[in-house]
N, C-alpha and C. Protein backbone atom coordinates (compact mmCIF):
# COMPACT_ATOMS: atom_id res chain seq x y z
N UNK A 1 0.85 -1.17 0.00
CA UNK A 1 0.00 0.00 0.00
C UNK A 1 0.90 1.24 0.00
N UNK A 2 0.22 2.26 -0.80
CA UNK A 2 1.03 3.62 -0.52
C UNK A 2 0.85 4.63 0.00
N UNK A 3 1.37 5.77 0.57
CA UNK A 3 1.07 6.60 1.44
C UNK A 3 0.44 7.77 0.36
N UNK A 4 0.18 7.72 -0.76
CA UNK A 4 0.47 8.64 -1.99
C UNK A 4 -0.97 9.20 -2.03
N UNK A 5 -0.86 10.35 -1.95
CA UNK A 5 -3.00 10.97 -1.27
C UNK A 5 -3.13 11.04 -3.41
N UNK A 6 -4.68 10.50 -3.42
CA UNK A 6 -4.99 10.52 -4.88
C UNK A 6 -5.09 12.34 -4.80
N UNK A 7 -6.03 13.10 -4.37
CA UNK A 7 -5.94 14.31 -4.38
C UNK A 7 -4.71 15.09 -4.17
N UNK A 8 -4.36 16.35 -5.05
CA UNK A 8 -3.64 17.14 -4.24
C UNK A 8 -4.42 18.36 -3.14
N UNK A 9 -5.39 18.20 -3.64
CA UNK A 9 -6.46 19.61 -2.77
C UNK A 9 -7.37 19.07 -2.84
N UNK A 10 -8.52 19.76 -1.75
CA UNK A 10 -9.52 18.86 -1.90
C UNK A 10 -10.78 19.41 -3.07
N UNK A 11 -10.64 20.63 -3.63
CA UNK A 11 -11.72 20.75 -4.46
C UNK A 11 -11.57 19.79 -5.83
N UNK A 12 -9.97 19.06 -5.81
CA UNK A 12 -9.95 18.27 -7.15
C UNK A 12 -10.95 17.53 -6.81
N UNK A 13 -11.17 16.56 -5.15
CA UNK A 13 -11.65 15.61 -4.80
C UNK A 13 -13.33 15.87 -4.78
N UNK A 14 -13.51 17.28 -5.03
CA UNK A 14 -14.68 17.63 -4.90
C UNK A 14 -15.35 17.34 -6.38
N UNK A 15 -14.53 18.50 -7.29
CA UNK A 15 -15.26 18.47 -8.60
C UNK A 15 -15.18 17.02 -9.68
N UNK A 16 -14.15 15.77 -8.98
CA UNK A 16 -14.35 14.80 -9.48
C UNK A 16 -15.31 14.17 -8.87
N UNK A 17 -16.17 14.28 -7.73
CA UNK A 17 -16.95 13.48 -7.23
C UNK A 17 -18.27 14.22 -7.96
N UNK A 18 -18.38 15.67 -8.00
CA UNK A 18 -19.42 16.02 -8.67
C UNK A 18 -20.07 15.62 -10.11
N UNK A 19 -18.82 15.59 -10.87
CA UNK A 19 -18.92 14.93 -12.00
C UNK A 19 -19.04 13.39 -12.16
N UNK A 20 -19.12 12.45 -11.47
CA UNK A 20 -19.06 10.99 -10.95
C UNK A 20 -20.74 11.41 -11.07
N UNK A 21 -21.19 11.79 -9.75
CA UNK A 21 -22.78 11.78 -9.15
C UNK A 21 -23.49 12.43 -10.43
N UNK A 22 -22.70 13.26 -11.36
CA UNK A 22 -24.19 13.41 -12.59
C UNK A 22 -23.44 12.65 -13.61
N UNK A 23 -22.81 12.08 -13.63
CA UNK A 23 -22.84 10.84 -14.60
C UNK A 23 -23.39 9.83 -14.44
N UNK A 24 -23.39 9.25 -12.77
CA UNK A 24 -24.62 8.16 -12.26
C UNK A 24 -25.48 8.47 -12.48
N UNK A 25 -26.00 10.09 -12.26
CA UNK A 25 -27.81 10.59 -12.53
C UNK A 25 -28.08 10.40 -13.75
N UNK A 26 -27.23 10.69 -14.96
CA UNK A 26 -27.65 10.41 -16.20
C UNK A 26 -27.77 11.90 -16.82
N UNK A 27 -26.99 12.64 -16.14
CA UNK A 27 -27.30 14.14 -16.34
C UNK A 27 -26.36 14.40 -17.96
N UNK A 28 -25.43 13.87 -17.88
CA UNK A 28 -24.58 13.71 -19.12
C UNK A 28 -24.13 12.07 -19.24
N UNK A 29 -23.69 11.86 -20.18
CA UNK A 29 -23.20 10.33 -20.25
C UNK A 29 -21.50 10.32 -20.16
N UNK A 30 -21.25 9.15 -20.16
CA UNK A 30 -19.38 9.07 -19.80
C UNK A 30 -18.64 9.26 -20.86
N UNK A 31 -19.76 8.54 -22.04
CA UNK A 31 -18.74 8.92 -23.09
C UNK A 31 -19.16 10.84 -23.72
N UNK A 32 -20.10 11.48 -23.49
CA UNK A 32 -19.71 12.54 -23.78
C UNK A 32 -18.59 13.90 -21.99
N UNK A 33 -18.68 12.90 -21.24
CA UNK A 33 -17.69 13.45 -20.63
C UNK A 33 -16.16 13.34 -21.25
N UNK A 34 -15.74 12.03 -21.29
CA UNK A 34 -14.61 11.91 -22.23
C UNK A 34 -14.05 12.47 -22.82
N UNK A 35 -15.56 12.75 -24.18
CA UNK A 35 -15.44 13.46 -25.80
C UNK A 35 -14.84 14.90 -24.96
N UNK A 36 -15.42 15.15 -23.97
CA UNK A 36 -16.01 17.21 -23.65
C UNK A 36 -14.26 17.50 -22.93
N UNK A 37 -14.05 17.03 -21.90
CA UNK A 37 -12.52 16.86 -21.18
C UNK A 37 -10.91 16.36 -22.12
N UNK A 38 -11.69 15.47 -22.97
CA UNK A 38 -10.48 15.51 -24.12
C UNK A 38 -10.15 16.57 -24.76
N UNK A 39 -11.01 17.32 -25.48
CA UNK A 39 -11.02 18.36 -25.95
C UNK A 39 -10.96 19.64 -25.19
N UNK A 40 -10.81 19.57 -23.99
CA UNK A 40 -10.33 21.06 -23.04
C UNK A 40 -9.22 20.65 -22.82
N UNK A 41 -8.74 19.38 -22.48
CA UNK A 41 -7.07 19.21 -22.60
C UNK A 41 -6.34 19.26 -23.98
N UNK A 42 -6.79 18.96 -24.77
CA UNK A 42 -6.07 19.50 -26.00
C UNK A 42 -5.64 20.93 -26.14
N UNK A 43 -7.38 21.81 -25.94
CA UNK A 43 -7.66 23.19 -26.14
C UNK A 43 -5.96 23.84 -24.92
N UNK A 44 -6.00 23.36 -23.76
CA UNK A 44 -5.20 23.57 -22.95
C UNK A 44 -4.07 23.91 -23.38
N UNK A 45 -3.37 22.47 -24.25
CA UNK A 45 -2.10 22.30 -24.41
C UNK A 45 -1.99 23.11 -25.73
N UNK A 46 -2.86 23.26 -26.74
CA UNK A 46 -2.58 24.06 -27.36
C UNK A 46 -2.37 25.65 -27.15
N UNK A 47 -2.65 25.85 -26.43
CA UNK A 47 -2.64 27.35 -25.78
C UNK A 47 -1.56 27.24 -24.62
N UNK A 48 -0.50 26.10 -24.70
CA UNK A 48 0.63 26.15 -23.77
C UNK A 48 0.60 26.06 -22.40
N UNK A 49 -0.96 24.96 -21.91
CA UNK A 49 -1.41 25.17 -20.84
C UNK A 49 0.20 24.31 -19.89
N UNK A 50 0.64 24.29 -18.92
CA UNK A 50 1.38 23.49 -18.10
C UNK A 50 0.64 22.22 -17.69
N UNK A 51 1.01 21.35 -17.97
CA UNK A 51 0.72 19.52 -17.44
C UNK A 51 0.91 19.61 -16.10
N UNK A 52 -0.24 19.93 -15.22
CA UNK A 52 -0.02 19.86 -13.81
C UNK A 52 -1.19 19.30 -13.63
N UNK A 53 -1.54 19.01 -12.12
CA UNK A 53 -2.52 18.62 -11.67
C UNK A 53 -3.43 19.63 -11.36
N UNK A 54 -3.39 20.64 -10.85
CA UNK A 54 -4.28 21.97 -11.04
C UNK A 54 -4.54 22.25 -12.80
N UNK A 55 -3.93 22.14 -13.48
CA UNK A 55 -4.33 22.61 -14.47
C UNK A 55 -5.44 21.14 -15.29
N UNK A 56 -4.87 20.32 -14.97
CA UNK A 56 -5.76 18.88 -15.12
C UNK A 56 -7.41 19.11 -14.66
N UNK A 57 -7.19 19.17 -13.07
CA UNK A 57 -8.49 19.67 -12.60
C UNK A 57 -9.37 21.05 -13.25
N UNK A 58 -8.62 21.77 -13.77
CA UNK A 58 -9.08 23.07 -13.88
C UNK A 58 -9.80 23.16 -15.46
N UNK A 59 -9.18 21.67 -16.01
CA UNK A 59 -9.80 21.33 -17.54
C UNK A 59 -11.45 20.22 -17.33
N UNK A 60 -11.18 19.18 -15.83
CA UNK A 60 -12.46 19.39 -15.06
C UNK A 60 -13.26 20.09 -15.20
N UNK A 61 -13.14 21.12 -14.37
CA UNK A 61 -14.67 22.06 -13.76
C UNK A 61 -14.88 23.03 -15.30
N UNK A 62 -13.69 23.29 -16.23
CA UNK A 62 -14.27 23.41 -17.41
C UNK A 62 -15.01 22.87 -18.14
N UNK A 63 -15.08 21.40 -18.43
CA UNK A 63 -15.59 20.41 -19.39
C UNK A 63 -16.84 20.37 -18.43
N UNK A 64 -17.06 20.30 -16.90
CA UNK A 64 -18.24 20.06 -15.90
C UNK A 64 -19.07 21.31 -16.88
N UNK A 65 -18.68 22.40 -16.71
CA UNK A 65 -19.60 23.71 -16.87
C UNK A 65 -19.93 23.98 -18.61
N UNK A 66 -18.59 23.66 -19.46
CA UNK A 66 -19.31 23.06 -20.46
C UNK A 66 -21.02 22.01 -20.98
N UNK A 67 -20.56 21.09 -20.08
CA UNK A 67 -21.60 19.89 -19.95
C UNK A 67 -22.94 21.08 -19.51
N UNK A 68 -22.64 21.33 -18.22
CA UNK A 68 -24.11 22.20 -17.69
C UNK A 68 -24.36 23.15 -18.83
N UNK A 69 -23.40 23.35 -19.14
CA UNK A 69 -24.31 24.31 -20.03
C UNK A 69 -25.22 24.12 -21.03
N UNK A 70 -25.04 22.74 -21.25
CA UNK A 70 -26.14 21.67 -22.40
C UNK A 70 -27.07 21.51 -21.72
N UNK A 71 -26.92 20.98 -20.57
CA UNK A 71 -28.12 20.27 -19.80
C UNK A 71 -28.80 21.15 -18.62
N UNK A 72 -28.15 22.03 -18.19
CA UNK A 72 -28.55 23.01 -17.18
C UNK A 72 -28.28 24.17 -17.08
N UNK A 73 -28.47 25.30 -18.61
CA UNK A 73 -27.60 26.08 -17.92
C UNK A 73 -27.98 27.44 -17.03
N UNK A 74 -29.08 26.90 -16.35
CA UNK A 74 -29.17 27.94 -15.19
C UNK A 74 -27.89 27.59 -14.62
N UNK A 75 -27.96 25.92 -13.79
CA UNK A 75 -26.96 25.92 -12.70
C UNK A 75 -25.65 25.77 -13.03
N UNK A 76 -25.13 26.22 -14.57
CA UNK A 76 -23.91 26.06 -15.32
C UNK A 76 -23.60 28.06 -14.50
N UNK A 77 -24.50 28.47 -14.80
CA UNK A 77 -24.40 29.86 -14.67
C UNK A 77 -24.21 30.51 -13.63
N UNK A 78 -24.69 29.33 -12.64
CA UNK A 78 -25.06 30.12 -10.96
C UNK A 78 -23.29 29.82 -10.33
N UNK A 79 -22.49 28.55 -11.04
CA UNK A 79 -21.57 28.05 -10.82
C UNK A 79 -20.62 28.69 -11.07
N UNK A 80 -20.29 29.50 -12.75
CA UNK A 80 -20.11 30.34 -12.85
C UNK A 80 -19.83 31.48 -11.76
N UNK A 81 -20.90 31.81 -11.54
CA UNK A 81 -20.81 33.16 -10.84
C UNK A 81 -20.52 32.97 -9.00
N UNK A 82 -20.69 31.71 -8.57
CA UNK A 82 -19.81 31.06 -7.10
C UNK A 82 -18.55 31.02 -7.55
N UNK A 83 -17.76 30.33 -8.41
CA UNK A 83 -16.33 30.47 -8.81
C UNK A 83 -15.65 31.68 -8.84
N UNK A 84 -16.33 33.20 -9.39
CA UNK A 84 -16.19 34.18 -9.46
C UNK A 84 -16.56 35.03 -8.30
N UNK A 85 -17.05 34.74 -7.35
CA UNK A 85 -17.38 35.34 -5.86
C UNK A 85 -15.90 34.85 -5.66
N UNK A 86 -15.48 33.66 -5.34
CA UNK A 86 -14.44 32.79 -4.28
C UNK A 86 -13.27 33.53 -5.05
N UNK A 87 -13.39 33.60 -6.36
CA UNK A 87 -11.88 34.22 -7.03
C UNK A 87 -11.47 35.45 -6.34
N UNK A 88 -12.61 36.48 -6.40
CA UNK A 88 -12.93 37.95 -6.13
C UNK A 88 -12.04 37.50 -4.06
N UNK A 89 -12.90 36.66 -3.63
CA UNK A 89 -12.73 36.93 -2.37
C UNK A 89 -11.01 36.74 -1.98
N UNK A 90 -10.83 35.79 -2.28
CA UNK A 90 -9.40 35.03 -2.40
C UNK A 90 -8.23 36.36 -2.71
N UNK A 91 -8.53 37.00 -3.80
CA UNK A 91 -7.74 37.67 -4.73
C UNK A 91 -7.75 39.14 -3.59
N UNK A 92 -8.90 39.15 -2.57
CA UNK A 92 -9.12 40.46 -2.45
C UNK A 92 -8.74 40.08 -0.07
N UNK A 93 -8.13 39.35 -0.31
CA UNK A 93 -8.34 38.49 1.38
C UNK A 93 -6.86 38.77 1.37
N UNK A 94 -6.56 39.87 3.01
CA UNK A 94 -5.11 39.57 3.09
C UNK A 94 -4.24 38.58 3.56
N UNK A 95 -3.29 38.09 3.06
CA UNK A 95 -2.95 37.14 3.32
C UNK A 95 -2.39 36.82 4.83
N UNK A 96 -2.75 35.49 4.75
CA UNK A 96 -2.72 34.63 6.34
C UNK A 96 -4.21 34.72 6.61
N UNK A 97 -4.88 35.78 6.59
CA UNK A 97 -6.37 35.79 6.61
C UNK A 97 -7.39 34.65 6.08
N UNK A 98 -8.41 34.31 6.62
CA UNK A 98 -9.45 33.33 6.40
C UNK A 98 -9.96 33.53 5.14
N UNK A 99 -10.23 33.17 3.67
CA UNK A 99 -11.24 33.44 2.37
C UNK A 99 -12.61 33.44 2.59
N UNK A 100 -13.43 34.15 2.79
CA UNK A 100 -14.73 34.18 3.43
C UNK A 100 -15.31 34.92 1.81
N UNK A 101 -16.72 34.74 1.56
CA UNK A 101 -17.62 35.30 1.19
C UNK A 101 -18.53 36.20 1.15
N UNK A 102 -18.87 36.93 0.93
CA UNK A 102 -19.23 38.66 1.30
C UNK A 102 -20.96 37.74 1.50
């Protein structure tokens, strides 16, 4: 056994479980998750993205909000605009300080 954590952070562990639970719901299917995440990692590397694990995840919650945006996109939109609160807060929180939400 290895000591080796599958996550490096936990929102990877988050937005892969999110995407798991609407692929069980049937909200999108696996193979157009595949098709949708192949093609943001390409899009990535063509635009010189870095092969990291943040940037891996970050082709995730892209291809996720892609997807919503077919099938939901109120809550593609509302997601959207939570990602963009937490950026704002983060970006605007002095550091050592807690990231809180207005």
């Amino acid at each position: 056994m290895t000591d080796a954590v599958a996550f490096q952070k936990p929102w990877h562990a988050q937005v892969s479980a999110i995407v798991h639970a609407l692929t069980e719901a049937g909200t999108f299917s696996a193979a157009d998750w595949s098709q949708t995440l192949g093609a943001e990692r390409a899009h990535q590397q063509d635009h010189g993205a870095p092969d990291t694990a943040d940037s891996y995840f970050i082709a995730v919650l892209d291809s996720l909000l892609t997807l919503l945006d077919r099938t939901d996109p109120a809550l593609a939109a509302d997601l959207r605009e939570t990602t963009e609160a937490w950026r704002t807060a983060y970006l605007t929180t002095p550091h050592g300080q807690p990231v809180e939400l207005a």
